[in-house]
Protein backbone atom coordinates (compact mmCIF):
# COMPACT_ATOMS: atom_id res chain seq x y z
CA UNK A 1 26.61 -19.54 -22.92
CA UNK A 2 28.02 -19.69 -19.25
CA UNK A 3 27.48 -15.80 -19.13
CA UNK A 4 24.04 -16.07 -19.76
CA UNK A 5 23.88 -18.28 -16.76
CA UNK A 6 25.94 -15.89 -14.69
CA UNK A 7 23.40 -13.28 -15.33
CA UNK A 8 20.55 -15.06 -14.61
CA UNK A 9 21.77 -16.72 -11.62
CA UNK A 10 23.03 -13.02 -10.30
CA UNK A 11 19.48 -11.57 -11.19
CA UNK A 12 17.56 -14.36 -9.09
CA UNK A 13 19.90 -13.82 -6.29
CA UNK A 14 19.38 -10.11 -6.03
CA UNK A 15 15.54 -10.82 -6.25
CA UNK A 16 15.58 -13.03 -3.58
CA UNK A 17 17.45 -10.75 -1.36
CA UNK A 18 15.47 -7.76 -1.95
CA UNK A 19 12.35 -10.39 -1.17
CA UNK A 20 13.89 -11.76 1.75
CA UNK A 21 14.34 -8.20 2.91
CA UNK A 22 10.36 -7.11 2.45
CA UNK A 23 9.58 -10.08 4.29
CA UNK A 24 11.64 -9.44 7.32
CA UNK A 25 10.19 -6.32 7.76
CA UNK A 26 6.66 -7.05 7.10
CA UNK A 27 6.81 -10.01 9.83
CA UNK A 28 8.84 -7.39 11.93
CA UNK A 29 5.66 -4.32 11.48
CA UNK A 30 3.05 -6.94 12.08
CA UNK A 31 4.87 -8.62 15.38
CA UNK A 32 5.24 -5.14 16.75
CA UNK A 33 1.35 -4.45 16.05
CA UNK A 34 0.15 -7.68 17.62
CA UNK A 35 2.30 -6.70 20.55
CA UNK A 36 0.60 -2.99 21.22
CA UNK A 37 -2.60 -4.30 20.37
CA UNK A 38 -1.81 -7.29 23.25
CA UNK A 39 -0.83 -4.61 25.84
CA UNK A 40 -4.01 -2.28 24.87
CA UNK A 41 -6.03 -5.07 25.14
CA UNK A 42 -4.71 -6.12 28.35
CA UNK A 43 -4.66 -2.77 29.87
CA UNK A 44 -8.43 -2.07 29.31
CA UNK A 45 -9.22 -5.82 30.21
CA UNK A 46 -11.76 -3.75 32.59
CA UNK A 47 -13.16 -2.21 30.87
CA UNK A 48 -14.75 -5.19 28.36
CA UNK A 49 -18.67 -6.00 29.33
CA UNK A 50 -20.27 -9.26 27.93
């Protein structure tokens, strides 16, 4: 019975890390986007006509 819980505590674990992982480096791609799209927009500030 306890292995059962062993296993299924191990497999959630593993999950979350692998999750935890994707995340990171989702949030780390979109941060570095937002920051050249920032310094485009700021460079051709100039440039914008309304």
């Amino acid at each position: 019975m306890n292995e059962k819980t062993y296993k299924a505590m191990k497999g959630a674990g593993i999950g979350n890390i692998v999750l935890g992982v994707i995340v990171l480096a989702t949030g780390l791609a979109c941060g570095i986007l937002a920051l050249i799209n920032g310094a485009r927009l700021i460079r051709h500030k100039s440039d914008i006509i309304f």
